[in-house]
PDB file of N, CA and C in Angstrom:
ATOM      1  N   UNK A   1       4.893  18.505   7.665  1.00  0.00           N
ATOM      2  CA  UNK A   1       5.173  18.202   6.266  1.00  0.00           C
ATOM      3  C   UNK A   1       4.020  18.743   5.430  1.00  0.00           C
ATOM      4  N   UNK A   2       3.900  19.365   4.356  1.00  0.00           N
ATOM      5  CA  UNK A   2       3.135  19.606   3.415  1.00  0.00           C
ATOM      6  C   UNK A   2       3.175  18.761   2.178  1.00  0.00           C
ATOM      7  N   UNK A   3       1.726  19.276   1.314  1.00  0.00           N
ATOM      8  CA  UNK A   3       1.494  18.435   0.566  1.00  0.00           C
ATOM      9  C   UNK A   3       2.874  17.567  -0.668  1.00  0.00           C
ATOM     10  N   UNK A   4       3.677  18.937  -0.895  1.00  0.00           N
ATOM     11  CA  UNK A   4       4.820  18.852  -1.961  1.00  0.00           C
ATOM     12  C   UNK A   4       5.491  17.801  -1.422  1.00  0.00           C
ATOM     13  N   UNK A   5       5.680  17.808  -0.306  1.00  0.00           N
ATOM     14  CA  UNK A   5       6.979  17.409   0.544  1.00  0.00           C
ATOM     15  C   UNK A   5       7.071  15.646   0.336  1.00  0.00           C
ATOM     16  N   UNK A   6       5.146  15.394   0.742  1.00  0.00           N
ATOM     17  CA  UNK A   6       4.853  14.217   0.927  1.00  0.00           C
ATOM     18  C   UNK A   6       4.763  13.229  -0.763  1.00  0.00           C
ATOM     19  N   UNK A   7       4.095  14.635  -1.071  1.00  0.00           N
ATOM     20  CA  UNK A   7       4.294  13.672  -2.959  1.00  0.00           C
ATOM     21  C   UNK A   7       5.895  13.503  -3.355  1.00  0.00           C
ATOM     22  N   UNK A   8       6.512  14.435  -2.956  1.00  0.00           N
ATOM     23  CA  UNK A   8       7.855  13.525  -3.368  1.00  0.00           C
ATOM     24  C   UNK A   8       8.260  12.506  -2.675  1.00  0.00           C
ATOM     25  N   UNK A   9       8.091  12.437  -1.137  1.00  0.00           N
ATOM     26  CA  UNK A   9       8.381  11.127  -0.757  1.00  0.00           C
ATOM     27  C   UNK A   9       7.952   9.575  -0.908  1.00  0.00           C
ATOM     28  N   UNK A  10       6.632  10.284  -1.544  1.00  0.00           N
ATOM     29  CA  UNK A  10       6.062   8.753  -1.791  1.00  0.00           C
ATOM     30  C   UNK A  10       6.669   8.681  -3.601  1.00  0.00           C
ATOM     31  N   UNK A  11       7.101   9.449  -4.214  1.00  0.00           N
ATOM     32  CA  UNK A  11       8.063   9.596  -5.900  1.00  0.00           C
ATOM     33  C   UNK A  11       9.222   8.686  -5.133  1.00  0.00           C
ATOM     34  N   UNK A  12       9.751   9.219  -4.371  1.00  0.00           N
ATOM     35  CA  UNK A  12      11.128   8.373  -3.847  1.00  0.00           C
ATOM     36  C   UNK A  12      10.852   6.800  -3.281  1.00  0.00           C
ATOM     37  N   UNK A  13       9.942   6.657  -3.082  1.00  0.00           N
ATOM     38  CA  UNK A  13       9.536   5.528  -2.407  1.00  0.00           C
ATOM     39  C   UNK A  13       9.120   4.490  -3.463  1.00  0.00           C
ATOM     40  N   UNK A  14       8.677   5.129  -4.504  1.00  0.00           N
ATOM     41  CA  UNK A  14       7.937   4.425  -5.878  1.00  0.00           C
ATOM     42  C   UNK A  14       9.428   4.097  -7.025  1.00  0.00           C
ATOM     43  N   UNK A  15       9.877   4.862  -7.135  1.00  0.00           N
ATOM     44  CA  UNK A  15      11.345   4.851  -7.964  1.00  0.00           C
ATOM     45  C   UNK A  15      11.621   3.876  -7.880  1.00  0.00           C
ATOM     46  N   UNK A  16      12.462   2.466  -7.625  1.00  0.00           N
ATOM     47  CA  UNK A  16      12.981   1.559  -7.776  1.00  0.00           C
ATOM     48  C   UNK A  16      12.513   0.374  -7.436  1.00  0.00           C
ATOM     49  N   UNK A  17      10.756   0.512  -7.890  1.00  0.00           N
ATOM     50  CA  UNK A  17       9.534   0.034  -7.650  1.00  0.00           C
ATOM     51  C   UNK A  17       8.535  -0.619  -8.869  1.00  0.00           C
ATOM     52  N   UNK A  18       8.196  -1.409  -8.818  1.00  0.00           N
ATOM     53  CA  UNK A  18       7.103  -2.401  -9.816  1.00  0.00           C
ATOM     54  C   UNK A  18       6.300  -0.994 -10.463  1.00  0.00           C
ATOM     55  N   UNK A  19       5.804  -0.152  -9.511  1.00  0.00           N
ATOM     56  CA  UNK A  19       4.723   1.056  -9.510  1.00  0.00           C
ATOM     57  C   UNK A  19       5.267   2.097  -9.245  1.00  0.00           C
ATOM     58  N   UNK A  20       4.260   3.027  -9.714  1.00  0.00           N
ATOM     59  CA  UNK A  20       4.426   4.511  -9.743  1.00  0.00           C
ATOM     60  C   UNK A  20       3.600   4.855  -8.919  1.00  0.00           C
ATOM     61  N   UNK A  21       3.961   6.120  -8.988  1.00  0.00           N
ATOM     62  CA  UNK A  21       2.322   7.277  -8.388  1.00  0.00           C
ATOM     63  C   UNK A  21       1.727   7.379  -9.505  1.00  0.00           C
ATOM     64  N   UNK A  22       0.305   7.397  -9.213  1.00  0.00           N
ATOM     65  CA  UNK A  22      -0.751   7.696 -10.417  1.00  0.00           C
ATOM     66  C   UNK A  22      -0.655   8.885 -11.000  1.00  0.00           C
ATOM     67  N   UNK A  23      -0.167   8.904 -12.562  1.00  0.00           N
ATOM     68  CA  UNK A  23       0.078   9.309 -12.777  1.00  0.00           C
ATOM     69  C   UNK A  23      -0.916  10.888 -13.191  1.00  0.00           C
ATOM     70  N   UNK A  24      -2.648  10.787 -12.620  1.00  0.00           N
ATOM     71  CA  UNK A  24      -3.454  11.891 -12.339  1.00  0.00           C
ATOM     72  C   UNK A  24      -3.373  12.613 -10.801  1.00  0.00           C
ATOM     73  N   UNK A  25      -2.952  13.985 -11.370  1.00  0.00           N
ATOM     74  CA  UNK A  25      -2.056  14.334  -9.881  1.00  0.00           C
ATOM     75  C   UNK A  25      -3.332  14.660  -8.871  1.00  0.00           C
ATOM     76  N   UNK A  26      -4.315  14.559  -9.898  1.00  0.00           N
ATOM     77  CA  UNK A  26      -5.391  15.266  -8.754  1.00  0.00           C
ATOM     78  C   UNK A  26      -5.753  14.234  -8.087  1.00  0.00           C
ATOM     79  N   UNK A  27      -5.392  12.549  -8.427  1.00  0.00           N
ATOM     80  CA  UNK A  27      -5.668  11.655  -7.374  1.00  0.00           C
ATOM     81  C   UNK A  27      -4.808  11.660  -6.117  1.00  0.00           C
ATOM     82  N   UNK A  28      -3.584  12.130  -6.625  1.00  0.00           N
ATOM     83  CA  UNK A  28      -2.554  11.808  -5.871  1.00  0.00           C
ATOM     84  C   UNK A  28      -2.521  13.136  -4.663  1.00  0.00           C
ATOM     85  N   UNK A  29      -2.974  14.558  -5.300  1.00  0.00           N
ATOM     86  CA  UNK A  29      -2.882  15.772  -4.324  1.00  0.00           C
ATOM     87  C   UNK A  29      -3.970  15.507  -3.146  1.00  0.00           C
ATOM     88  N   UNK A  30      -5.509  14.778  -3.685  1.00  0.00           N
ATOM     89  CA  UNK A  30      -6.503  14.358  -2.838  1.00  0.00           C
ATOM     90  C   UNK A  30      -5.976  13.275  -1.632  1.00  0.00           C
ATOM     91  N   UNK A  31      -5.645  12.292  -2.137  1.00  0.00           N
ATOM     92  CA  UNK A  31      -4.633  11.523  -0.910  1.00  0.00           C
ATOM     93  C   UNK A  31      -3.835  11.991  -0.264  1.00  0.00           C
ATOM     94  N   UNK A  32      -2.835  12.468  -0.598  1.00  0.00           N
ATOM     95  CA  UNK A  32      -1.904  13.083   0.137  1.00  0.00           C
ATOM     96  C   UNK A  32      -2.434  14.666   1.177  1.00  0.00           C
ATOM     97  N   UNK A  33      -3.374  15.203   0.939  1.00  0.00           N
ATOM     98  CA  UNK A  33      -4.021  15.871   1.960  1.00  0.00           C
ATOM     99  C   UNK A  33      -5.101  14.877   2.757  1.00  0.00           C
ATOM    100  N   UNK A  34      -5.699  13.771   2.355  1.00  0.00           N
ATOM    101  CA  UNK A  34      -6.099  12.925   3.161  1.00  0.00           C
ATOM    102  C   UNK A  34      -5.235  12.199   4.180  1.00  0.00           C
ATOM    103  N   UNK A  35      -4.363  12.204   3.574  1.00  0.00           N
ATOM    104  CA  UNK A  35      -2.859  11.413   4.664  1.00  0.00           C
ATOM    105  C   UNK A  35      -2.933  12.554   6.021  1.00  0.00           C
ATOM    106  N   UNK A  36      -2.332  13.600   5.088  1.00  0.00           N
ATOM    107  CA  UNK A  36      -1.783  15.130   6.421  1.00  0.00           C
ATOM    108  C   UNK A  36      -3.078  15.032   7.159  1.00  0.00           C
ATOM    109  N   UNK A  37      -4.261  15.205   6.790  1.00  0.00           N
ATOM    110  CA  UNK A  37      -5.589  15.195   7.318  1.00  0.00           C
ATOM    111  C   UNK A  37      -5.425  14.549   8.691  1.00  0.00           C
ATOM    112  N   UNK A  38      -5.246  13.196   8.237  1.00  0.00           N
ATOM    113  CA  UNK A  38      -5.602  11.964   9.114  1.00  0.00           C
ATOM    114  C   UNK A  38      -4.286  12.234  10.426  1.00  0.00           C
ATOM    115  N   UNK A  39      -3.120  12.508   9.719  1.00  0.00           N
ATOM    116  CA  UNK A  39      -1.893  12.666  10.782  1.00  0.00           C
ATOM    117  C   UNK A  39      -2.624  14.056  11.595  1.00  0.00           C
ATOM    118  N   UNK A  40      -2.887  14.654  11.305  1.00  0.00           N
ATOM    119  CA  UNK A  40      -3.331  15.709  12.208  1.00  0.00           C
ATOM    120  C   UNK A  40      -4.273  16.028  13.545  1.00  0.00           C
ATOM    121  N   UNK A  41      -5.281  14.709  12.444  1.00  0.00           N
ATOM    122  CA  UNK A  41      -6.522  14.825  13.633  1.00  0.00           C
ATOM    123  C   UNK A  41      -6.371  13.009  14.422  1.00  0.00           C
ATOM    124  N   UNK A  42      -5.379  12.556  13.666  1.00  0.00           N
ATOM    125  CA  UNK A  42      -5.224  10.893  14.737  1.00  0.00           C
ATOM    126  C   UNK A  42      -3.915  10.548  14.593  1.00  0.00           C
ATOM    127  N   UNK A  43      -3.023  11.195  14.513  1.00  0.00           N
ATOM    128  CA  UNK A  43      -1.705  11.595  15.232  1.00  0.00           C
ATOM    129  C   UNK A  43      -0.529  10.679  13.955  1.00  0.00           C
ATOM    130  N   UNK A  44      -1.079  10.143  12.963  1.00  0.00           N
ATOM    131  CA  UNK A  44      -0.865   9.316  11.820  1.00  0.00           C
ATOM    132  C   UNK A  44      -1.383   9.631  10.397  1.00  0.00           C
ATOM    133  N   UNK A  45      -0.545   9.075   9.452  1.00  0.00           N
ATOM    134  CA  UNK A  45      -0.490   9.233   8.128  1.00  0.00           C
ATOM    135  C   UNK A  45      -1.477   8.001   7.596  1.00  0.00           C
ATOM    136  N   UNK A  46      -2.832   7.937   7.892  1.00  0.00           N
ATOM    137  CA  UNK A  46      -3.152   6.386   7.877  1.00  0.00           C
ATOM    138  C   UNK A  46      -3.755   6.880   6.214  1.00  0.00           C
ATOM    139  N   UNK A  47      -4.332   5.767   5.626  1.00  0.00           N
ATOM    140  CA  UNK A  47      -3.948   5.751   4.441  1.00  0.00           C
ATOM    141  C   UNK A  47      -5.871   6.580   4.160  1.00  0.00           C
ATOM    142  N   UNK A  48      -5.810   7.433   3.258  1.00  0.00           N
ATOM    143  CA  UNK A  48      -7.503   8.279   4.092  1.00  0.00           C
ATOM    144  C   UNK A  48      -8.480   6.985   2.945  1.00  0.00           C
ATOM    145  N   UNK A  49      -8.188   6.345   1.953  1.00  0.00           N
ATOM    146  CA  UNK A  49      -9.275   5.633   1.920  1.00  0.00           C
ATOM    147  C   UNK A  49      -9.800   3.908   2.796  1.00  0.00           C
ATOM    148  N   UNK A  50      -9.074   4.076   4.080  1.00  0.00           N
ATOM    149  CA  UNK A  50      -8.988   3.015   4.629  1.00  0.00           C
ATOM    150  C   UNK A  50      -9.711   3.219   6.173  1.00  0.00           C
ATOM    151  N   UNK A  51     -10.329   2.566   6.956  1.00  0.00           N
ATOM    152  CA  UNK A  51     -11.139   3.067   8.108  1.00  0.00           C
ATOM    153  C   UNK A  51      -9.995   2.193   9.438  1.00  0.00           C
ATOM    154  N   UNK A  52      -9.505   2.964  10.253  1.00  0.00           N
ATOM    155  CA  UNK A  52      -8.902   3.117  11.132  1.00  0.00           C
ATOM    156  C   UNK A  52     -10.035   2.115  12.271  1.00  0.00           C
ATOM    157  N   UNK A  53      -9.364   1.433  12.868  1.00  0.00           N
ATOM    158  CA  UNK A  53      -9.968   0.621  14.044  1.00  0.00           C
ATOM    159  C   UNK A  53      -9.895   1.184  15.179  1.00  0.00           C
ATOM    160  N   UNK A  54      -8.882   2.038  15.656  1.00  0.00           N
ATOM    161  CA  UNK A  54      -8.620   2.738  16.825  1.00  0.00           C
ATOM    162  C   UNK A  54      -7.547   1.368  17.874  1.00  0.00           C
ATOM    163  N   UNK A  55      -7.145   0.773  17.171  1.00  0.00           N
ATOM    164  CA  UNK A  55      -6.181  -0.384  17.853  1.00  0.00           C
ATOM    165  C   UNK A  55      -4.846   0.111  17.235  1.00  0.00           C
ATOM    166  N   UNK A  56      -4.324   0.701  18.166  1.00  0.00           N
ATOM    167  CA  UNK A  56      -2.473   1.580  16.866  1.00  0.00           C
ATOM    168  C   UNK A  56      -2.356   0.133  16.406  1.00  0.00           C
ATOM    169  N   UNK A  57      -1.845  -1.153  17.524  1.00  0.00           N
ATOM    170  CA  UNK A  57      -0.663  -1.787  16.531  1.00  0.00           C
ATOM    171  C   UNK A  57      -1.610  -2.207  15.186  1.00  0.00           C
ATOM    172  N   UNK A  58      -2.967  -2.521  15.446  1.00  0.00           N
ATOM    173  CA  UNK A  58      -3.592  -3.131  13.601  1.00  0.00           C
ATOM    174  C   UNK A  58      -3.176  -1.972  12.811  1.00  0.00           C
ATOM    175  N   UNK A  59      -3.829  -0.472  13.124  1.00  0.00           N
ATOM    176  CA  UNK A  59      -3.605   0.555  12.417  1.00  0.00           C
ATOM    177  C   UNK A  59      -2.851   1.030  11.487  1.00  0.00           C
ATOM    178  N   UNK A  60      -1.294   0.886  12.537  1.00  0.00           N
ATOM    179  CA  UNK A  60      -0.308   0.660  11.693  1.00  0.00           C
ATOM    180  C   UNK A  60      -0.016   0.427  10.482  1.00  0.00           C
ATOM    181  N   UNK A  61      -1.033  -0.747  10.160  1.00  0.00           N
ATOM    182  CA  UNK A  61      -0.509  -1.324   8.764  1.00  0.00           C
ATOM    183  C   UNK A  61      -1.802  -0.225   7.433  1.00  0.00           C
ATOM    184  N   UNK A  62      -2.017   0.195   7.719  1.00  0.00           N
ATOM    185  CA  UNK A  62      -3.119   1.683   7.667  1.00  0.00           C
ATOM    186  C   UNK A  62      -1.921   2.803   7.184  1.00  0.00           C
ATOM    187  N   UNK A  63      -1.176   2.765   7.868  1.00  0.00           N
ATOM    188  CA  UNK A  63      -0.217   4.271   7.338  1.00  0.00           C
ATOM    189  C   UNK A  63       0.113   4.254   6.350  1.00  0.00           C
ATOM    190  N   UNK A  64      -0.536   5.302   5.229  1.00  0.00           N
ATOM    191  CA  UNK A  64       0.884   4.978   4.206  1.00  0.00           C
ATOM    192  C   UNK A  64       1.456   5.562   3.378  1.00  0.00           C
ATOM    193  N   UNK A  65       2.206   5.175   2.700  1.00  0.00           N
ATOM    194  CA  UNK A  65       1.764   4.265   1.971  1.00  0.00           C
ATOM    195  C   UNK A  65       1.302   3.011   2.387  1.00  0.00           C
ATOM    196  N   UNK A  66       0.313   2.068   2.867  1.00  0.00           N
ATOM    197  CA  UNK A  66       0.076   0.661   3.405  1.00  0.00           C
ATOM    198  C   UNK A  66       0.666  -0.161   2.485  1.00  0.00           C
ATOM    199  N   UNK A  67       0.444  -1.550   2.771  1.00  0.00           N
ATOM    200  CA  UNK A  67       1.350  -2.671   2.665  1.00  0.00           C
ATOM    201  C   UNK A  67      -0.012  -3.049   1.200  1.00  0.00           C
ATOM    202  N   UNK A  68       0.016  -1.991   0.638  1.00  0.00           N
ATOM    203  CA  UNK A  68      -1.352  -2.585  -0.568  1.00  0.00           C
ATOM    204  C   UNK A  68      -0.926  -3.655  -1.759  1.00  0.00           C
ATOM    205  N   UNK A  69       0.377  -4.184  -2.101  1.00  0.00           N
ATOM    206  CA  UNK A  69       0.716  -4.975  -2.615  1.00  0.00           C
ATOM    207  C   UNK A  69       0.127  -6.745  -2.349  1.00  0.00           C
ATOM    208  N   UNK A  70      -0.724  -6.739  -0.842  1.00  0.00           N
ATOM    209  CA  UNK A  70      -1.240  -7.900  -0.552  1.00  0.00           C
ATOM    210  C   UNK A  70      -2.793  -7.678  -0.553  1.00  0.00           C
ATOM    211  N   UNK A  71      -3.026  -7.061  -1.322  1.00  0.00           N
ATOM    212  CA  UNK A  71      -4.312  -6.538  -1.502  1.00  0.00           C
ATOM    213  C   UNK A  71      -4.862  -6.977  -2.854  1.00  0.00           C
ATOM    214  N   UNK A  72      -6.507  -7.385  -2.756  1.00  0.00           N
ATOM    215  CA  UNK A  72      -6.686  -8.142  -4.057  1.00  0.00           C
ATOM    216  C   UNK A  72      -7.035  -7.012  -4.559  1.00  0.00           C
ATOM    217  N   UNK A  73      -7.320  -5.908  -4.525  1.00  0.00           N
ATOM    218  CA  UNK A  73      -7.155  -4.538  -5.718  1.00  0.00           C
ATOM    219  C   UNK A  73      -5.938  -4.387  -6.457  1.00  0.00           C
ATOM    220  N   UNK A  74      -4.884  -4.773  -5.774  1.00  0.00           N
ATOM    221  CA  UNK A  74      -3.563  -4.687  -6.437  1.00  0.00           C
ATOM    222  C   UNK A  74      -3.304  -5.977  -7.240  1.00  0.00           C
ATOM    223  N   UNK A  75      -3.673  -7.220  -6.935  1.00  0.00           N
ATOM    224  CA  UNK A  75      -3.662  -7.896  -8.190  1.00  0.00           C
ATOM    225  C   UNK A  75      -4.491  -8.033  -9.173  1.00  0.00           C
ATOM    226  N   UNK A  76      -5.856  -7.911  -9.058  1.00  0.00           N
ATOM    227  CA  UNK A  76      -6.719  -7.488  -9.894  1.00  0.00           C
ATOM    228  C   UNK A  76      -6.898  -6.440 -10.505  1.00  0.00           C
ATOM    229  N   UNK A  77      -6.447  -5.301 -10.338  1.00  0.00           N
ATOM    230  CA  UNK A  77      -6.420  -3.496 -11.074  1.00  0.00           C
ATOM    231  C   UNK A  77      -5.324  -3.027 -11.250  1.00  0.00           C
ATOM    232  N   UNK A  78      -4.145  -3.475 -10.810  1.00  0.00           N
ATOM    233  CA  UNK A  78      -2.795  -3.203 -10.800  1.00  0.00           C
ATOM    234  C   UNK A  78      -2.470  -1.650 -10.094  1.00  0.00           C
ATOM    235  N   UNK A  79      -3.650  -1.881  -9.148  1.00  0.00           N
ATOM    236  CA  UNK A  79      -3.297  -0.248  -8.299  1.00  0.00           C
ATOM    237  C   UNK A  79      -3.660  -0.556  -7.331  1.00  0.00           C
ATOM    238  N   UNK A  80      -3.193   0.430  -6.125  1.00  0.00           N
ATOM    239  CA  UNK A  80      -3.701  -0.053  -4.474  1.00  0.00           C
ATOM    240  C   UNK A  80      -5.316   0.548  -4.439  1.00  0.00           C
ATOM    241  N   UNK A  81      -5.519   0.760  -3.003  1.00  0.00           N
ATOM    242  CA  UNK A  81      -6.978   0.914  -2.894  1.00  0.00           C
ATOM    243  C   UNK A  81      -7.196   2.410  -3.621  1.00  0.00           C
ATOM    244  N   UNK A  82      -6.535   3.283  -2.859  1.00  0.00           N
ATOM    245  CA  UNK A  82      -6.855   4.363  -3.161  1.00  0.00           C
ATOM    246  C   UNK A  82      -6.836   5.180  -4.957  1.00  0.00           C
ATOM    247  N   UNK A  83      -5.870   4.013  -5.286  1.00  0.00           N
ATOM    248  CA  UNK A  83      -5.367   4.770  -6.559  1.00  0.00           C
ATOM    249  C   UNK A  83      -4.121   5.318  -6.486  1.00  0.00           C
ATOM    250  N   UNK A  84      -3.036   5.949  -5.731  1.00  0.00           N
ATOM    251  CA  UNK A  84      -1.829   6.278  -5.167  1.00  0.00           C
ATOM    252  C   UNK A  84      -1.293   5.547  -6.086  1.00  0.00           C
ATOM    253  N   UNK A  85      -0.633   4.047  -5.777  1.00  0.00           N
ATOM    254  CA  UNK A  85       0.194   3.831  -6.918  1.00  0.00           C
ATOM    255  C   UNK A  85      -0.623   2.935  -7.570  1.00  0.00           C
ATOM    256  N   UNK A  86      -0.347   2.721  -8.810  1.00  0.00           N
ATOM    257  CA  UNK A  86      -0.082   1.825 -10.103  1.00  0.00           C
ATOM    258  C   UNK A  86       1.284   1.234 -10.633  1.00  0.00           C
ATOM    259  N   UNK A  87       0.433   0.275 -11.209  1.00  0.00           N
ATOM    260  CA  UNK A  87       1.862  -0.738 -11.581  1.00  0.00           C
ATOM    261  C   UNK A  87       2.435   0.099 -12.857  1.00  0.00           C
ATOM    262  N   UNK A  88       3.637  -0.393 -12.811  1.00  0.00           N
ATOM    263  CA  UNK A  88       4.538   0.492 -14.107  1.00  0.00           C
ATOM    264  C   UNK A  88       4.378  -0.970 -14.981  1.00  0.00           C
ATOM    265  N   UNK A  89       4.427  -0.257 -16.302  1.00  0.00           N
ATOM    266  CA  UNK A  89       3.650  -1.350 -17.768  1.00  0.00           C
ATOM    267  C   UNK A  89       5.067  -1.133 -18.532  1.00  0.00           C
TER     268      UNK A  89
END
């Protein structure tokens, strides 16, 4: 998958969603080659501002888009860790 491929899937994923993708693409092009990055060299899409344990099943919750909605960045900033999405206003 390349970079295009992946920013639209996470557009499709955000669509009928509280949040968007941030709407500065250069946050969003930097992640999303951090994602491919990470799938390349540890066989996963883990989320690149997040540090991998080397345990898959914790990891897991690492891929992502991750589960950043239970994250106190997301209720306090109205965005996940990385910046990826933001809440729609």
């Amino acid at each position: 998958m390349d970079k295009k491929k992946l920013i639209a899937v996470w557009e499709k994923f955000a669509e009928k969603n509280d949040f968007k993708l941030n709407p500065n693409i250069e946050i969003v092009e930097m992640v999303a080659e951090g994602a491919l990055n990470n799938e390349k060299n540890h066989g996963m899409k883990y989320c690149p501002c997040r540090v991998s344990s080397g345990d898959f099943e914790k990891d897991l919750l690492l891929v992502c888009p991750c589960n950043f909605r239970i994250q106190k960045t997301w209720a306090e900033k109205g965005e996940c860790w990385c910046s990826l999405f933001v809440k729609r206003k």
